[in-house]
N, C-alpha and C. Protein backbone atom coordinates (compact mmCIF):
# COMPACT_ATOMS: atom_id res chain seq x y z
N UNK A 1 79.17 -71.91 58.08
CA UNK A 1 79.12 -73.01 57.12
C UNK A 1 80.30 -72.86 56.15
N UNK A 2 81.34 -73.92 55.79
CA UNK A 2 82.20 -73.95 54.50
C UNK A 2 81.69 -73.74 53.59
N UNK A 3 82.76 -72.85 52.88
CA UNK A 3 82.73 -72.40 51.44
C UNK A 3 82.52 -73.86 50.62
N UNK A 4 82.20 -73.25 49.28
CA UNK A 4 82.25 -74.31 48.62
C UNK A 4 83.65 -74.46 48.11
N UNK A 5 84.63 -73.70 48.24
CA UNK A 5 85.83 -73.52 47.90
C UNK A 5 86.69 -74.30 49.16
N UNK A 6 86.26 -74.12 50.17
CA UNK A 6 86.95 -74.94 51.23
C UNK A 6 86.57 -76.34 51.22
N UNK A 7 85.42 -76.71 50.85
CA UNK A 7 85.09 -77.92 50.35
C UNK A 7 85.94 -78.79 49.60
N UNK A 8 85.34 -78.23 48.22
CA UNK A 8 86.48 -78.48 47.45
C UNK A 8 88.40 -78.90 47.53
N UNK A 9 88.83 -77.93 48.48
CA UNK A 9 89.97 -77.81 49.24
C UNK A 9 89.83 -79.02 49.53
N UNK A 10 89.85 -79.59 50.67
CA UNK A 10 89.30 -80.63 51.99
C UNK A 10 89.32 -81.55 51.22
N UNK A 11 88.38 -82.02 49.86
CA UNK A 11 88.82 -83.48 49.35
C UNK A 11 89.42 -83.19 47.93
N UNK A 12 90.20 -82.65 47.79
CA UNK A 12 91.48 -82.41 46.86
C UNK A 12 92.80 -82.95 48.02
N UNK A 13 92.43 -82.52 49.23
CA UNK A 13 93.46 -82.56 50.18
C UNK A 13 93.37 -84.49 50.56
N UNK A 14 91.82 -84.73 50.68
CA UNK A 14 92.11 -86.38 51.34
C UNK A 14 92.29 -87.01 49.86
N UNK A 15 91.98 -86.84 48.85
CA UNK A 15 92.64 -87.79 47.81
C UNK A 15 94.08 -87.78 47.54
N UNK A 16 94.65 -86.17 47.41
CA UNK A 16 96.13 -86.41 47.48
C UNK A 16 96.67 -86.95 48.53
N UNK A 17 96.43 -86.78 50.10
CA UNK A 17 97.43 -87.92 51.00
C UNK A 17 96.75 -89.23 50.90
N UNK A 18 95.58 -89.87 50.77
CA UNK A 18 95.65 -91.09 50.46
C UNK A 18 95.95 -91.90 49.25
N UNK A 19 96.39 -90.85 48.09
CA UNK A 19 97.35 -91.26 46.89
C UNK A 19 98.81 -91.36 47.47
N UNK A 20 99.01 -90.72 47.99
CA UNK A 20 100.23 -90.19 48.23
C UNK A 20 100.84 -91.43 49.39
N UNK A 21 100.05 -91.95 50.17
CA UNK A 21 100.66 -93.04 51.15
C UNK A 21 100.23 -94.58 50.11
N UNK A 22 99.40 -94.71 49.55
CA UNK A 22 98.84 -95.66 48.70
C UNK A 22 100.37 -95.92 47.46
N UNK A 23 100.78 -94.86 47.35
CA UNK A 23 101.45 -95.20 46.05
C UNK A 23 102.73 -95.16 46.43
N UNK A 24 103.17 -95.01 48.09
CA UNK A 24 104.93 -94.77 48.18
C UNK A 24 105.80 -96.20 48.14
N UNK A 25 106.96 -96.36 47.42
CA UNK A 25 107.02 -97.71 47.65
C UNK A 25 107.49 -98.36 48.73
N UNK A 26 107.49 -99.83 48.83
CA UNK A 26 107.70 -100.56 49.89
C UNK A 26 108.41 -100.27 50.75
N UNK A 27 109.79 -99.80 50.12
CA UNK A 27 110.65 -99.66 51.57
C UNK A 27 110.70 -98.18 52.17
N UNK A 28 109.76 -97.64 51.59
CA UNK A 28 109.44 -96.34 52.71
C UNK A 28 108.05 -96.55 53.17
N UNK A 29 107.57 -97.61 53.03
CA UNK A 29 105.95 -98.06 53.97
C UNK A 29 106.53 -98.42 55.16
N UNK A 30 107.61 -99.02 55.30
CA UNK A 30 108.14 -99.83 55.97
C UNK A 30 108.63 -98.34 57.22
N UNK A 31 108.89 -97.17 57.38
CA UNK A 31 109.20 -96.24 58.15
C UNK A 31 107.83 -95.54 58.75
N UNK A 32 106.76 -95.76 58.47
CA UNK A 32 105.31 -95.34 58.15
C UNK A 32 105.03 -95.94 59.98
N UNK A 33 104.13 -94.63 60.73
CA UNK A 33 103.60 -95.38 61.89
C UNK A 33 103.13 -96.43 62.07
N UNK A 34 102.64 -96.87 63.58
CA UNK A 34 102.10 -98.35 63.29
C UNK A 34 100.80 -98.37 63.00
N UNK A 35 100.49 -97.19 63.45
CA UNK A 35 98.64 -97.30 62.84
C UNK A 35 98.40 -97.66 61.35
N UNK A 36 99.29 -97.26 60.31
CA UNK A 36 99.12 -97.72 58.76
C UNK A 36 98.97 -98.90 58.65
N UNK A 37 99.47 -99.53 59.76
CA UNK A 37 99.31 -101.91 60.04
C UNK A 37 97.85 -101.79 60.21
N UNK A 38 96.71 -100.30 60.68
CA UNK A 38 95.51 -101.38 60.51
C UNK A 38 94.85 -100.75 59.29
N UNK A 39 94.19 -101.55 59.22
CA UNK A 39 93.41 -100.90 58.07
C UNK A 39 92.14 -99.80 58.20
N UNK A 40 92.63 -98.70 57.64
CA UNK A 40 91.69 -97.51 57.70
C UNK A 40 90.84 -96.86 56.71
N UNK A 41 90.49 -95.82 57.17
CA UNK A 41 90.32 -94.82 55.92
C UNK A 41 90.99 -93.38 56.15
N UNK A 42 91.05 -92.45 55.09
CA UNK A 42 91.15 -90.84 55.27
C UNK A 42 89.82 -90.18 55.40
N UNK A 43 89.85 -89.40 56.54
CA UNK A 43 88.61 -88.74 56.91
C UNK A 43 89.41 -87.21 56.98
N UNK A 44 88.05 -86.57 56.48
CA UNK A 44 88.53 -84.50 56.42
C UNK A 44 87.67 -84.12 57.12
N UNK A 45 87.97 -83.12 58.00
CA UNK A 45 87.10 -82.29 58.82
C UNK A 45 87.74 -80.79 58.58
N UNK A 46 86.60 -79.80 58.45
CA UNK A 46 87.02 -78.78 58.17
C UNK A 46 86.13 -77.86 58.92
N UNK A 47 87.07 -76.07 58.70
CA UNK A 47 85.79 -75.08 58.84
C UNK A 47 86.27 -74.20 57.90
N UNK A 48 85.86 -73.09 57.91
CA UNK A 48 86.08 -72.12 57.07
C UNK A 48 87.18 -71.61 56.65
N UNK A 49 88.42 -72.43 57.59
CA UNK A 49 89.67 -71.75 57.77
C UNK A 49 91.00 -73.12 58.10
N UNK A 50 90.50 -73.85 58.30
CA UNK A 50 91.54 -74.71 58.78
C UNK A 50 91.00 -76.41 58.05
N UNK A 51 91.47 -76.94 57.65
CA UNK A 51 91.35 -78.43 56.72
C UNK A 51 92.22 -79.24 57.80
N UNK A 52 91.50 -80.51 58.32
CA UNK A 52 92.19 -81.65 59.32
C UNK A 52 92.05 -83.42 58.06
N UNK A 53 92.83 -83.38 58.17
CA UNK A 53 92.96 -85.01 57.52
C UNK A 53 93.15 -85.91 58.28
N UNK A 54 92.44 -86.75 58.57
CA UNK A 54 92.37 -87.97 59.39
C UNK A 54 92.75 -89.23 59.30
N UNK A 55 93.91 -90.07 59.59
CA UNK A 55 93.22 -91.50 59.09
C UNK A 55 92.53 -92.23 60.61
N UNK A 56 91.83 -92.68 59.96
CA UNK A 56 90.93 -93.57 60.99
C UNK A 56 90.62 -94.91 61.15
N UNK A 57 90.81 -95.69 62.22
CA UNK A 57 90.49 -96.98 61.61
C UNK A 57 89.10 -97.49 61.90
N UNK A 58 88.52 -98.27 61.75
CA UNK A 58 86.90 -98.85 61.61
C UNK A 58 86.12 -98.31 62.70
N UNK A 59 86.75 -98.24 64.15
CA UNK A 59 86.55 -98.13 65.31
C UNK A 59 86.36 -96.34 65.54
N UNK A 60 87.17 -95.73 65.21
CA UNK A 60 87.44 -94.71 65.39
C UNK A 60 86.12 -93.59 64.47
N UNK A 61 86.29 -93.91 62.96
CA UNK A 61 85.12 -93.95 62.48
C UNK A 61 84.22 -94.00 62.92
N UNK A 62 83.87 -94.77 63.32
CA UNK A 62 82.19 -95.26 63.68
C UNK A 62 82.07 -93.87 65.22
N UNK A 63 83.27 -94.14 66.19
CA UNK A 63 83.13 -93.04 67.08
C UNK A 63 82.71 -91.18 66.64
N UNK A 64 83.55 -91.05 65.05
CA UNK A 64 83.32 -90.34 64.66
C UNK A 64 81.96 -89.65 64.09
N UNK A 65 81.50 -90.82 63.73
CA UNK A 65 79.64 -90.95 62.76
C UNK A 65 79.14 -90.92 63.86
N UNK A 66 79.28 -91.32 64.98
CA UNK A 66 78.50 -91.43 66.49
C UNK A 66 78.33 -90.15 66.76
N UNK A 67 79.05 -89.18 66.51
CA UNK A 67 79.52 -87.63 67.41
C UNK A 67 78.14 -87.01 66.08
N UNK A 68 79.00 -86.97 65.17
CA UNK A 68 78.32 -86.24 64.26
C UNK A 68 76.62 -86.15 64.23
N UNK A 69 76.44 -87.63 64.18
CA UNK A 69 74.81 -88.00 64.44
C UNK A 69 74.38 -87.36 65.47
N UNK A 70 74.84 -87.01 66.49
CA UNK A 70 74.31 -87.20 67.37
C UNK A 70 74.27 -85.37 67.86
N UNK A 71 74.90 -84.61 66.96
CA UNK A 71 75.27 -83.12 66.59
C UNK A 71 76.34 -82.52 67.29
N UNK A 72 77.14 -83.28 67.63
CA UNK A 72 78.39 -82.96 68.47
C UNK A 72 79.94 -82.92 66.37
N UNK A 73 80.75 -82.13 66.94
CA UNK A 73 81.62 -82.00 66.40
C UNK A 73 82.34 -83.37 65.98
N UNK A 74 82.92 -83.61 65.16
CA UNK A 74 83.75 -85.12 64.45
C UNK A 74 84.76 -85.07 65.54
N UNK A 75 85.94 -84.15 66.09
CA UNK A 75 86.58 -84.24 67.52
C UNK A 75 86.35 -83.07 68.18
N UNK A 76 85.59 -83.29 69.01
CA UNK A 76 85.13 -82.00 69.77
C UNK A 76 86.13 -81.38 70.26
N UNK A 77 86.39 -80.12 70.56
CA UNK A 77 87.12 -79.45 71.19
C UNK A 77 88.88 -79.68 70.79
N UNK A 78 89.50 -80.42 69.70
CA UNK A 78 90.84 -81.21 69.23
C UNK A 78 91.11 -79.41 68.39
N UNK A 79 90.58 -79.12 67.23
CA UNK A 79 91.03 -77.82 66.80
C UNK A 79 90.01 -76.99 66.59
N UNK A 80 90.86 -75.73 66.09
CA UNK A 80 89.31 -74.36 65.85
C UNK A 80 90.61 -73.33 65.04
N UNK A 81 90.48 -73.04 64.21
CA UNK A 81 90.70 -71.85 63.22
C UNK A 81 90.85 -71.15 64.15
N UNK A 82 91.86 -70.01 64.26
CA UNK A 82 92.57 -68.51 64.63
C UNK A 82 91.40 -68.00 64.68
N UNK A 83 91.44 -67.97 63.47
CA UNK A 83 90.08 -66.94 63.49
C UNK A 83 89.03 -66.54 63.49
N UNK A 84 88.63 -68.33 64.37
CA UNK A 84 87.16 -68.94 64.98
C UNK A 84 87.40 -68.92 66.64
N UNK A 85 88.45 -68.55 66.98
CA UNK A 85 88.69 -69.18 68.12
C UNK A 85 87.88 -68.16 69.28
N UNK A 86 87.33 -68.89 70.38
CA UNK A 86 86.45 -68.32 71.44
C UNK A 86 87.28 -67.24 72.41
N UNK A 87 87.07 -66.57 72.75
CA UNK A 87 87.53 -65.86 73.38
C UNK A 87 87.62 -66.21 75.21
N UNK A 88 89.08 -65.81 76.07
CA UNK A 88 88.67 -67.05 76.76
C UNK A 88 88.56 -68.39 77.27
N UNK A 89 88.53 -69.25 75.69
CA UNK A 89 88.72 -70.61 75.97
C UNK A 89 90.25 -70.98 75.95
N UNK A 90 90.49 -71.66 77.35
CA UNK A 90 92.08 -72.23 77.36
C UNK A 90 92.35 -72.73 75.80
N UNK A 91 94.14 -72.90 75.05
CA UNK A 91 94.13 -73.24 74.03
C UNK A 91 95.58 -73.98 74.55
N UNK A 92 95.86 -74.95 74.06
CA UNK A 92 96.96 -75.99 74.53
C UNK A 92 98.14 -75.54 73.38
N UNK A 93 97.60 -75.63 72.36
CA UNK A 93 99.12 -74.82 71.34
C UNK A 93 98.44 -74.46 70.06
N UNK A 94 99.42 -73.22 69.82
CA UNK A 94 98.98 -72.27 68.60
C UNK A 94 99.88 -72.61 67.62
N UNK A 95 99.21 -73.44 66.49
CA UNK A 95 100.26 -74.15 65.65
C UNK A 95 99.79 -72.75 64.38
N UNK A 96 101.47 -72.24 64.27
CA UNK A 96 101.42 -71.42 63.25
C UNK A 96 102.88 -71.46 62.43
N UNK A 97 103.19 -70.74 61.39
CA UNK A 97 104.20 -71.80 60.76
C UNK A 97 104.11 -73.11 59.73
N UNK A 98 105.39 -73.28 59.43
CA UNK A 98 104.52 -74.51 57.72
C UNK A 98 106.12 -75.80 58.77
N UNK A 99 105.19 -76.92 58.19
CA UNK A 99 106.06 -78.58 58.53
C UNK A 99 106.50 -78.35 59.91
N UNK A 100 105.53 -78.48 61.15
CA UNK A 100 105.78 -78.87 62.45
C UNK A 100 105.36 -79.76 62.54
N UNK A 101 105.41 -80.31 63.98
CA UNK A 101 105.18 -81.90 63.93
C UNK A 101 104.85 -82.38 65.52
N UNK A 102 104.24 -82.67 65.94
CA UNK A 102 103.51 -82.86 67.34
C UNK A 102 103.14 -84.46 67.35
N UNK A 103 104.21 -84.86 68.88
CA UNK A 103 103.73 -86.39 68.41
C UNK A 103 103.26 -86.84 70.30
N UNK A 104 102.57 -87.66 70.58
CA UNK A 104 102.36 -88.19 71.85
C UNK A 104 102.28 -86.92 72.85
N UNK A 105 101.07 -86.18 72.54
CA UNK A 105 100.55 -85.15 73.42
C UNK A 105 99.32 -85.51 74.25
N UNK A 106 98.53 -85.18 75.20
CA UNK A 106 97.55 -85.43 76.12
C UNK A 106 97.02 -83.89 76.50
N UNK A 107 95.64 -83.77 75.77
CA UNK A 107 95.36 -82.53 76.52
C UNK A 107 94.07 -82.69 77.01
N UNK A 108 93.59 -81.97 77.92
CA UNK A 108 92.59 -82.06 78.54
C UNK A 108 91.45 -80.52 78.88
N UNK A 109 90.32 -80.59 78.46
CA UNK A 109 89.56 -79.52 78.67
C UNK A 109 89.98 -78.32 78.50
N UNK A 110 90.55 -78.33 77.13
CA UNK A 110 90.86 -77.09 76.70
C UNK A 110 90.91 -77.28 74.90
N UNK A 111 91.13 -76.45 74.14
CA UNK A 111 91.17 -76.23 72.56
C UNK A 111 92.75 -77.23 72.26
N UNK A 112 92.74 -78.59 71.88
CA UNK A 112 94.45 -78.85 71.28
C UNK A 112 94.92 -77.70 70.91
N UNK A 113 94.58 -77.44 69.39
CA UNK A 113 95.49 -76.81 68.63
C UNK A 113 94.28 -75.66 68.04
N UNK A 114 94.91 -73.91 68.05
CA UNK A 114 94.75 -72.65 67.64
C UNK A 114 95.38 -73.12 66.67
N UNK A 115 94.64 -73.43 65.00
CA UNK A 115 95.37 -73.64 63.62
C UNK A 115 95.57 -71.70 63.44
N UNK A 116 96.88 -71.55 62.79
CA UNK A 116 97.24 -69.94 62.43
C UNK A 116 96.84 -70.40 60.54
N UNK A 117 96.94 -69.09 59.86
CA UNK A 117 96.43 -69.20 58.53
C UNK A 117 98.09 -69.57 58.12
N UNK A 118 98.02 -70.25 57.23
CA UNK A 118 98.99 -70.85 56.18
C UNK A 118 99.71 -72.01 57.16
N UNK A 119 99.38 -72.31 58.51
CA UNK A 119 100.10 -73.73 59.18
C UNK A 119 99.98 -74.58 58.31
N UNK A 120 100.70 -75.04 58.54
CA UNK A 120 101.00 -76.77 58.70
C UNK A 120 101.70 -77.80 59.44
N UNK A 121 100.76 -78.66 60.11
CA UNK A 121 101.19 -79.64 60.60
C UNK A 121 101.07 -80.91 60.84
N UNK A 122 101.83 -81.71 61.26
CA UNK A 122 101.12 -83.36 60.96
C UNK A 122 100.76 -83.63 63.38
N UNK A 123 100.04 -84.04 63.57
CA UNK A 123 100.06 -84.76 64.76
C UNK A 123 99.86 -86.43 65.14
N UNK A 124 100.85 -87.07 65.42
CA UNK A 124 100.80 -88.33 65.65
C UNK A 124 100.10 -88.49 67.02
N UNK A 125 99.37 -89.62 67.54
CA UNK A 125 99.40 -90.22 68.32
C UNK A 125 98.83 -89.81 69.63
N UNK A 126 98.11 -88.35 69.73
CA UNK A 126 97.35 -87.42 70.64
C UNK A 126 96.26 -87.97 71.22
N UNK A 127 96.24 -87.85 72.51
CA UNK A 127 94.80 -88.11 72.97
C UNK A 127 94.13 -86.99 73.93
N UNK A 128 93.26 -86.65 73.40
CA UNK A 128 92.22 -85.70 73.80
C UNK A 128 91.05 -85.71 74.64
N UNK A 129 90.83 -85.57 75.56
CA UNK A 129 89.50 -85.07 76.52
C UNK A 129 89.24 -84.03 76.69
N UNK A 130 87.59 -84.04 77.19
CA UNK A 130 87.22 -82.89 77.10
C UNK A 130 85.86 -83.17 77.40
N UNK A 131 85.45 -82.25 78.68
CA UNK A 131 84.49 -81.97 78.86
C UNK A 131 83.61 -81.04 78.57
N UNK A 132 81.99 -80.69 77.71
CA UNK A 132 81.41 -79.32 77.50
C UNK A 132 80.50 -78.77 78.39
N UNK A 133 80.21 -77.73 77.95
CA UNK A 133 79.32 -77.52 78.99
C UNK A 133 78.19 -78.05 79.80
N UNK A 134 77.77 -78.75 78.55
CA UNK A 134 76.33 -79.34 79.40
C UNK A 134 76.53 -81.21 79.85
N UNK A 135 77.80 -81.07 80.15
CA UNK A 135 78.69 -81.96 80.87
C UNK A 135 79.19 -83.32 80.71
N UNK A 136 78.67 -83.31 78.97
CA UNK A 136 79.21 -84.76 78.24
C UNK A 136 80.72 -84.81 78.05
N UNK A 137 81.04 -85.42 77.93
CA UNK A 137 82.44 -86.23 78.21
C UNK A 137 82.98 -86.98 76.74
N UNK A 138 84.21 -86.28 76.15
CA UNK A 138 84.36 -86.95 75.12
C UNK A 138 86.10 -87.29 75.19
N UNK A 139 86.32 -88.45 75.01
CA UNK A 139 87.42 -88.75 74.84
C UNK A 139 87.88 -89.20 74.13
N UNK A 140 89.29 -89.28 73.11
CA UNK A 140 89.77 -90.31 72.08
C UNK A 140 91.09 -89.85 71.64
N UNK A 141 91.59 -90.35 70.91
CA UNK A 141 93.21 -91.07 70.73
C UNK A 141 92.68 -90.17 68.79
N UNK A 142 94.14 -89.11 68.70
CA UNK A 142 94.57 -89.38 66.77
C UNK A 142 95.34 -89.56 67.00
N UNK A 143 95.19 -91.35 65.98
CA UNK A 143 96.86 -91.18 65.91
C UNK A 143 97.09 -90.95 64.78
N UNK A 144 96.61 -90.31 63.34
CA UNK A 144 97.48 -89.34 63.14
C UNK A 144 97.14 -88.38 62.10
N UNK A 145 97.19 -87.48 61.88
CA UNK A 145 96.26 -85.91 61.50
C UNK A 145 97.02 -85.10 60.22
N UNK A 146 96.98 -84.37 59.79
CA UNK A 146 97.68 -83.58 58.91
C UNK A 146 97.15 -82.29 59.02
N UNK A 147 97.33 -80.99 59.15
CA UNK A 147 96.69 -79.96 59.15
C UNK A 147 97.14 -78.46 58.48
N UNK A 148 96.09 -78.26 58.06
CA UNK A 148 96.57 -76.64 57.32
C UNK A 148 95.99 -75.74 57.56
N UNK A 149 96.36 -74.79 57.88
CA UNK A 149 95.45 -73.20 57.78
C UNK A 149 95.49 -72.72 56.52
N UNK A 150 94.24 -72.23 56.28
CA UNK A 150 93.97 -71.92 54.85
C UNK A 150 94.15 -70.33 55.17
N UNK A 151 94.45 -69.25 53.94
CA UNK A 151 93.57 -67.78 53.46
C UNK A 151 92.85 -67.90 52.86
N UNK A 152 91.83 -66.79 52.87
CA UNK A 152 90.86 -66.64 52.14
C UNK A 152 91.00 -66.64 50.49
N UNK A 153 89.97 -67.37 50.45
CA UNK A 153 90.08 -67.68 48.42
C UNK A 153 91.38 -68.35 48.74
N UNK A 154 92.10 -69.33 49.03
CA UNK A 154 92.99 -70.03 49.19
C UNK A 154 92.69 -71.07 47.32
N UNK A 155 93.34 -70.94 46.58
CA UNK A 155 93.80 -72.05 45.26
C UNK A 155 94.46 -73.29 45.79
N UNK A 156 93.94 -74.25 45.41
CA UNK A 156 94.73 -75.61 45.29
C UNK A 156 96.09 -75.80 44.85
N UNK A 157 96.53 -74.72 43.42
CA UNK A 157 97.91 -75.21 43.62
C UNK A 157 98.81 -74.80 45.05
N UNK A 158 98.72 -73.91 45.79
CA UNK A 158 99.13 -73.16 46.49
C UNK A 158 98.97 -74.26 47.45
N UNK A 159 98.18 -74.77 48.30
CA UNK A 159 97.40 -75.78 49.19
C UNK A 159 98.31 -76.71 48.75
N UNK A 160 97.75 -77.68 47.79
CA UNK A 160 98.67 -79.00 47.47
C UNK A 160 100.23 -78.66 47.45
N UNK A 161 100.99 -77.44 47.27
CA UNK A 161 101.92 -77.74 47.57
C UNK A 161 102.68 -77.66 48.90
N UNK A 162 101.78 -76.94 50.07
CA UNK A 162 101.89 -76.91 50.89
C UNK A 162 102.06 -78.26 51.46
N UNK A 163 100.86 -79.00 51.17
CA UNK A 163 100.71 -80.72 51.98
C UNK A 163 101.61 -81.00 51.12
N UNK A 164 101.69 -80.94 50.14
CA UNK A 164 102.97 -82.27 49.67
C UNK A 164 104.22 -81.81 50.45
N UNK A 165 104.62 -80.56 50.95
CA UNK A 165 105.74 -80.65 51.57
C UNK A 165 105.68 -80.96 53.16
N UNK A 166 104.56 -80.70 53.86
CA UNK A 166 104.25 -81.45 54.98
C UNK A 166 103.88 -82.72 55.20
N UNK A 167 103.76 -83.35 53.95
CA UNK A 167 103.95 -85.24 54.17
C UNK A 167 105.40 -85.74 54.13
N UNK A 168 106.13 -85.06 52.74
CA UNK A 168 107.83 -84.97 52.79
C UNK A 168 108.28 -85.24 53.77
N UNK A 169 107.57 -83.73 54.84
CA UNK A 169 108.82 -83.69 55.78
C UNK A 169 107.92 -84.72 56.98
N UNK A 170 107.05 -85.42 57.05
CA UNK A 170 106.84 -86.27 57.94
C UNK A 170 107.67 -87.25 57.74
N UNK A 171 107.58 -87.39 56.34
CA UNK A 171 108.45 -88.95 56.05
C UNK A 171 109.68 -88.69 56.53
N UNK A 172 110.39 -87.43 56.27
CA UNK A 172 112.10 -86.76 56.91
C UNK A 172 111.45 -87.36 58.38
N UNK A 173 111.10 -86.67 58.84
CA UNK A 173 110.45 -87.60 60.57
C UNK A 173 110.88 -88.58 61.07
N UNK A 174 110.08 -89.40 59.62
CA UNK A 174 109.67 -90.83 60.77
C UNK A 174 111.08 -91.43 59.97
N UNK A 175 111.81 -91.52 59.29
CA UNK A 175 113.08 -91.63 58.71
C UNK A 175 114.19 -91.97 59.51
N UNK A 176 114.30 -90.12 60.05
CA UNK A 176 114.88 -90.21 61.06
C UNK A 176 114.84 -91.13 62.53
N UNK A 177 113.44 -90.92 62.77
CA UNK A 177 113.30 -92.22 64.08
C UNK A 177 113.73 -93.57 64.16
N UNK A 178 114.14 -94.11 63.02
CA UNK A 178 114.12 -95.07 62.50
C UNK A 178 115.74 -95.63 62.86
């Protein structure tokens, strides 16, 4: 179960990036993926060790509240903390390191992403399957994520300045694509 400190973390983390895209001005909205054209929300999923920021749009959501209800994980099998990780279970990439960036990946029946402590990264546009054991079938599309590995007793200033420099350098990103 999360700390109350990782808690805490997690929506310190979704109010600053949805301040943070809410308040940039116009002509850098304008470099912003196309998913920001629909209208969403920021969703956080966490564990003890790793904080995921979501945006989601209405659809995706509701897929999400579907999982949860139903006692399945918000994206099953998409990430797992280093130092949650199963022993064993295939892992598609070990994101460790601060401002990487993963865009239009496809993985299948295995762990996406091994978060390392102090990562950061943003993932655009991923779609994930995955089958569990007792042979349900989950599939779905982020398009697009933000992620950190926390340490223990991890502080917010330390955290927030981490994400503020991994939204930076998304915007350096999508800038560049442009």
């Amino acid at each position: 179960m999360p700390s109350e400190n990782i808690k805490s973390l997690a929506n310190n983390s979704i109010e600053l990036v949805k301040n943070f895209f809410a308040n940039l001005p116009d002509d850098m909205k304008k470099i912003l993926p196309s998913v920001f054209k629909r209208e969403g929300v920021w969703f956080g999923n966490f564990d003890d060790y790793t904080i995921g920021i979501f945006y989601l749009t209405k659809d995706e959501l509701q897929r999400v509240n579907n999982n949860i209800n139903h006692g399945f994980p918000a994206f099953p099998g998409f990430f797992v903390s280093d130092t949650n990780k199963p022993e064993k279970v295939p892992i598609a990439i070990k994101a460790g390191g601060s401002c990487n960036y993963f865009a239009s990946n496809h993985t299948s029946n295995m762990i996406a992403f091994d978060v390392c402590e102090q990562a950061s990264f943003t993932v655009v546009d991923h779609f994930h399957e995955l089958k569990d054991i007792s042979g349900k079938e989950f599939k779905y599309r982020v398009d697009i994520a933000f992620f950190l590995g926390t340490v223990i007793d991890e502080r917010w200033n330390n955290l927030q300045s981490r994400l503020l420099e991994l939204l930076h350098h998304s915007l350096d990103v999508w800038r560049s694509m442009r």
